[in-house]
Protein backbone atom coordinates (compact mmCIF):
# COMPACT_ATOMS: atom_id res chain seq x y z
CA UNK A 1 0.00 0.00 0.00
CA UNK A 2 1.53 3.05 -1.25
CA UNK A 3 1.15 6.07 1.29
CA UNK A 4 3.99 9.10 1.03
CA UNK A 5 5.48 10.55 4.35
CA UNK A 6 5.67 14.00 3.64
CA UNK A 7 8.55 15.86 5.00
CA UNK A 8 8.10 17.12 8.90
CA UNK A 9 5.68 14.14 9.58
CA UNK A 10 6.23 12.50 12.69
CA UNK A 11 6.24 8.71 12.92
CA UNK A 12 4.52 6.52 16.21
CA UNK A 13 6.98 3.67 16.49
CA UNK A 14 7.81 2.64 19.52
CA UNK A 15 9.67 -0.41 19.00
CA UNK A 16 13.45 -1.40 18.47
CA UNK A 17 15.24 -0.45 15.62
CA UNK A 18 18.49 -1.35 14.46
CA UNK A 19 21.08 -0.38 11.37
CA UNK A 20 22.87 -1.89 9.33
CA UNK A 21 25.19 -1.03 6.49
CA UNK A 22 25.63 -3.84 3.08
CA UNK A 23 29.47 -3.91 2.65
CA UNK A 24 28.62 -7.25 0.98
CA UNK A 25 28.33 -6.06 -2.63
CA UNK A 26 30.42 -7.87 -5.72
CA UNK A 27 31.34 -4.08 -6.83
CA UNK A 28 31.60 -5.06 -10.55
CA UNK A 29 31.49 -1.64 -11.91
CA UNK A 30 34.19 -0.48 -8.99
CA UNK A 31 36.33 -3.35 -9.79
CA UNK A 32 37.31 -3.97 -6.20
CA UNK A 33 35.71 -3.96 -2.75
CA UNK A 34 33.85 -0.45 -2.10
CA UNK A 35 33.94 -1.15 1.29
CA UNK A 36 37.12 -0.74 1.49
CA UNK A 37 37.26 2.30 -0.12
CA UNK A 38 39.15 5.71 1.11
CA UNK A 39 37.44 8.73 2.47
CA UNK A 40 40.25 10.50 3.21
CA UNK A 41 44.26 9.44 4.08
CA UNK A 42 43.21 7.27 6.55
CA UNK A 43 39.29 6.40 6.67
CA UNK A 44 37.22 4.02 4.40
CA UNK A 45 33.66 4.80 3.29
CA UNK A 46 32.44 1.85 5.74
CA UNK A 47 34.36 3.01 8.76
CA UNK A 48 33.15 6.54 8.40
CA UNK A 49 29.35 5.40 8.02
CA UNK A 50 29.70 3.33 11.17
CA UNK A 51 31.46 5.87 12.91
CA UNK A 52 28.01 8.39 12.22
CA UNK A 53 25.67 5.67 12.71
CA UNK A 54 26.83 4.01 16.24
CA UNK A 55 24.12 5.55 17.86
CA UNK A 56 21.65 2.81 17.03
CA UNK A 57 21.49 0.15 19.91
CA UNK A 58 21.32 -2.37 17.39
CA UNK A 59 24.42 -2.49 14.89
CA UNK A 60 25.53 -4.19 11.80
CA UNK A 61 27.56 -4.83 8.76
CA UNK A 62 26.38 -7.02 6.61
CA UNK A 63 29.50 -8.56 4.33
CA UNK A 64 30.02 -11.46 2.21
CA UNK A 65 32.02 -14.41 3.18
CA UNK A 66 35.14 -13.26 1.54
CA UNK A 67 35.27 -10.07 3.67
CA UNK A 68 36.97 -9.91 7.18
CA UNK A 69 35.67 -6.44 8.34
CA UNK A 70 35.58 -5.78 12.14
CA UNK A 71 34.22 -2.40 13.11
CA UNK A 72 33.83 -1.90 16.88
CA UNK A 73 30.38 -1.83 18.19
CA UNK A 74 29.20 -3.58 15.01
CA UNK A 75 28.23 -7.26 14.63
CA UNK A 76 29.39 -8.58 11.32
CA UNK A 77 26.55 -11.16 9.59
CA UNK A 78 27.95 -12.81 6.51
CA UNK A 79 25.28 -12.54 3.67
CA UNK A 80 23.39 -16.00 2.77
CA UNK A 81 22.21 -15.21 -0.23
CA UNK A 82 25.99 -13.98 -2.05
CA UNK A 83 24.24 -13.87 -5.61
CA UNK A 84 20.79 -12.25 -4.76
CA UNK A 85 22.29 -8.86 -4.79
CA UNK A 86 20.72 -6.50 -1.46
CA UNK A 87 17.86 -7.98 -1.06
CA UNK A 88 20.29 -11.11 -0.19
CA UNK A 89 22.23 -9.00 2.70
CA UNK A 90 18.95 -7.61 4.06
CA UNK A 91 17.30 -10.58 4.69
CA UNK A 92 19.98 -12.27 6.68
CA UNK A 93 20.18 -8.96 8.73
CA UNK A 94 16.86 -9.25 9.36
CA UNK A 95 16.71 -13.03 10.17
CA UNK A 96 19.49 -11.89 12.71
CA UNK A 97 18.63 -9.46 14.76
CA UNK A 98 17.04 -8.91 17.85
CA UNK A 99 15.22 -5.73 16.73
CA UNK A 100 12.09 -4.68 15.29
CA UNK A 101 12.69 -2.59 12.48
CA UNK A 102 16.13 -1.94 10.66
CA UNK A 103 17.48 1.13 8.79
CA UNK A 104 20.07 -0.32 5.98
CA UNK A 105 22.54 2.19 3.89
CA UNK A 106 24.65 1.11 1.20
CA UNK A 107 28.69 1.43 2.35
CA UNK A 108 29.07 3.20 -1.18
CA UNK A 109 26.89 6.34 0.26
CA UNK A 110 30.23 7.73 2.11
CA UNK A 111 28.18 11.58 2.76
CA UNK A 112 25.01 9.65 4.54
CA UNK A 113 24.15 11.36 7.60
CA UNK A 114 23.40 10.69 11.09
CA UNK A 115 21.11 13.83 11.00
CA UNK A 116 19.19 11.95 7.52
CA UNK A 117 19.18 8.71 9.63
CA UNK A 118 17.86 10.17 12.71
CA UNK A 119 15.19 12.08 10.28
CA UNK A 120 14.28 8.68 8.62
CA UNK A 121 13.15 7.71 12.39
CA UNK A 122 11.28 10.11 12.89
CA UNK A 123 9.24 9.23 10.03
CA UNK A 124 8.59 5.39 10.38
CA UNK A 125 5.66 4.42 11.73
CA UNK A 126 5.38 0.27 12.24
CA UNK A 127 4.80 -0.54 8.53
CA UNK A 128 7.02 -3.15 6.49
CA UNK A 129 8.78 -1.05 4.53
CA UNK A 130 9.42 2.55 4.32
CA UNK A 131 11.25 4.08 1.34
CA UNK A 132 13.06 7.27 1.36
CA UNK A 133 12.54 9.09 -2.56
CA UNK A 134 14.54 11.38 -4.28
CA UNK A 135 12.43 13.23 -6.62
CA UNK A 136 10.98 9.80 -8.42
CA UNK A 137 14.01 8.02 -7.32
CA UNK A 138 13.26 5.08 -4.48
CA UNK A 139 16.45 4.52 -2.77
CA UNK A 140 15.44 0.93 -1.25
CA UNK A 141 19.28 -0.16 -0.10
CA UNK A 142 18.74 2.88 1.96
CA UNK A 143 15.31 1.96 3.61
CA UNK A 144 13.65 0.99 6.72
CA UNK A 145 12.56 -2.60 6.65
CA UNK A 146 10.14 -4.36 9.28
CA UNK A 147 11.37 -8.13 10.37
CA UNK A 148 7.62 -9.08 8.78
CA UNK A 149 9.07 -8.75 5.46
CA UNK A 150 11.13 -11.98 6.00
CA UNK A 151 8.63 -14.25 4.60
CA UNK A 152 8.38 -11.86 1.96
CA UNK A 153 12.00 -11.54 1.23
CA UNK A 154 12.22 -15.60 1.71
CA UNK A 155 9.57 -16.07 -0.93
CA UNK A 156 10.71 -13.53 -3.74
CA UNK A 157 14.29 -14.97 -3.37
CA UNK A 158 13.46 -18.73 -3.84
CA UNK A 159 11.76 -17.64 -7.22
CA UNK A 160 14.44 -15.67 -8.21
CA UNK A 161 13.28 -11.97 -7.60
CA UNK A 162 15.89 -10.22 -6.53
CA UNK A 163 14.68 -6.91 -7.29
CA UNK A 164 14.39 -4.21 -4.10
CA UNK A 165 11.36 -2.91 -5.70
CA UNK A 166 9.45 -5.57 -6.74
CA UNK A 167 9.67 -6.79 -3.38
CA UNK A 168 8.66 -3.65 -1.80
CA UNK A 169 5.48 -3.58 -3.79
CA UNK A 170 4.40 -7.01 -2.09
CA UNK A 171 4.65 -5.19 1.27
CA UNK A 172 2.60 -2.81 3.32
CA UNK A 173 4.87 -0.02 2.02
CA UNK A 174 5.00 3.80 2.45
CA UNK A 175 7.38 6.23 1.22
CA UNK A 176 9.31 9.10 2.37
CA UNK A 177 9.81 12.20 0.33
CA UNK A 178 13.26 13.74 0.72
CA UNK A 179 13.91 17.04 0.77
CA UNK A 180 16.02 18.19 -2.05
CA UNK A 181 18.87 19.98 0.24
CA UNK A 182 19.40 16.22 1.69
CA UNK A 183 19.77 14.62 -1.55
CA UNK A 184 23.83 14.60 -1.33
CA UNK A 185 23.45 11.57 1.56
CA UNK A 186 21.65 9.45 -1.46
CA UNK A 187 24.68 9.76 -3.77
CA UNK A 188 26.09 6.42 -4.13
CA UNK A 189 29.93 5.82 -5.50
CA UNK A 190 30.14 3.13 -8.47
CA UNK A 191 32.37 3.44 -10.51
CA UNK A 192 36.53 4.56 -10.80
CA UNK A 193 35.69 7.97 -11.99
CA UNK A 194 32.75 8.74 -9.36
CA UNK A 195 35.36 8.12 -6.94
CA UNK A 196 38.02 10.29 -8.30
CA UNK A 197 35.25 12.96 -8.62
CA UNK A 198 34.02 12.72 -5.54
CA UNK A 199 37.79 12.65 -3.87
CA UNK A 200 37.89 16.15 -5.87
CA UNK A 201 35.57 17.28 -4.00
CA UNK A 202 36.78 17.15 -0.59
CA UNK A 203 40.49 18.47 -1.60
């Protein structure tokens, strides 16, 4: 069911929510890990995204079994579904944790926010799924998912569905209009040259 949060609308959730950012990604079109990635001289884009999202009392990145990343204060939950894309890294986050609802964020959005994820929180409201938008963009790797939508998530994957938005559509859905001035913590890095332009940015 399709619903839109508009932007100062406060959510009524008063259950536990966790966060967890996908590190678990095959990075074809980087050509190596983006996790591992360099913010600056001596930060990677997953160590800076934990570092702004540690406030969560729930905490996780979710890798693949190749990966050996250990970031304090985060439990590491190796992805069960390696060929199923996010949808694969979600779902074993979910079938993990001991929370109710769980904010994920891709490890290649190095600018997103504690201030976005703390807005995103004060949006959600109990339902399975609720998608942040940027203009007509969903950004679902960056979206609050219920633990109900395991079944979901179980179902789509054994048929091959892999798709974040497909999915979504299955669930009791709403999205979240973002503000254009917060757009910059939806900008994801794929590729050699987004990297070296975003690196130009911060010199």
């Amino acid at each position: 069911m399709r619903n839109d949060v508009k932007p100062g609308t406060s959510g009524g959730f008063d259950g536990k929510i966790g966060v967890a950012v996908l590190a678990g990604g095959r990075s074809l079109r980087m050509g190596r890990d983006k996790a591992g990635l360099s913010y600056d001289a001596d930060t990677t884009f997953l160590e800076k995204l934990c570092g702004r999202l540690d406030f969560f009392p729930y905490r996780y990145v979710s890798r693949n079994v190749s990966q050996h990343y250990l970031i304090d204060g985060f439990e590491s939950v190796t992805d069960d579904y390696p060929e199923c894309g996010p949808a694969g890294g979600i779902l074993s986050v979910l079938r993990k944790t001991e929370a109710d609802a769980v904010l994920f964020v891709g490890c290649d959005m190095p600018d997103f926010s504690a201030a976005e994820a703390k807005r995103l929180m004060s949006l959600y409201n109990g339902e399975d799924v609720l998608v942040p938008v940027t203009g007509d963009v969903w950004q679902p790797v960056s979206a609050v998912y219920s633990v109900r939508v395991c079944r979901i998530l179980e179902n789509a994957l054994s048929t091959g569905n892999n798709r974040l938005r497909n999915i979504i559509t299955q669930t009791d859905f709403r999205t979240a209009n973002v503000p254009e001035e917060f757009f910059f913590n939806y900008v994801n890095i794929n590729t050699p040259e987004e990297l070296e332009s975003f690196r130009r940015g911060r010199s």
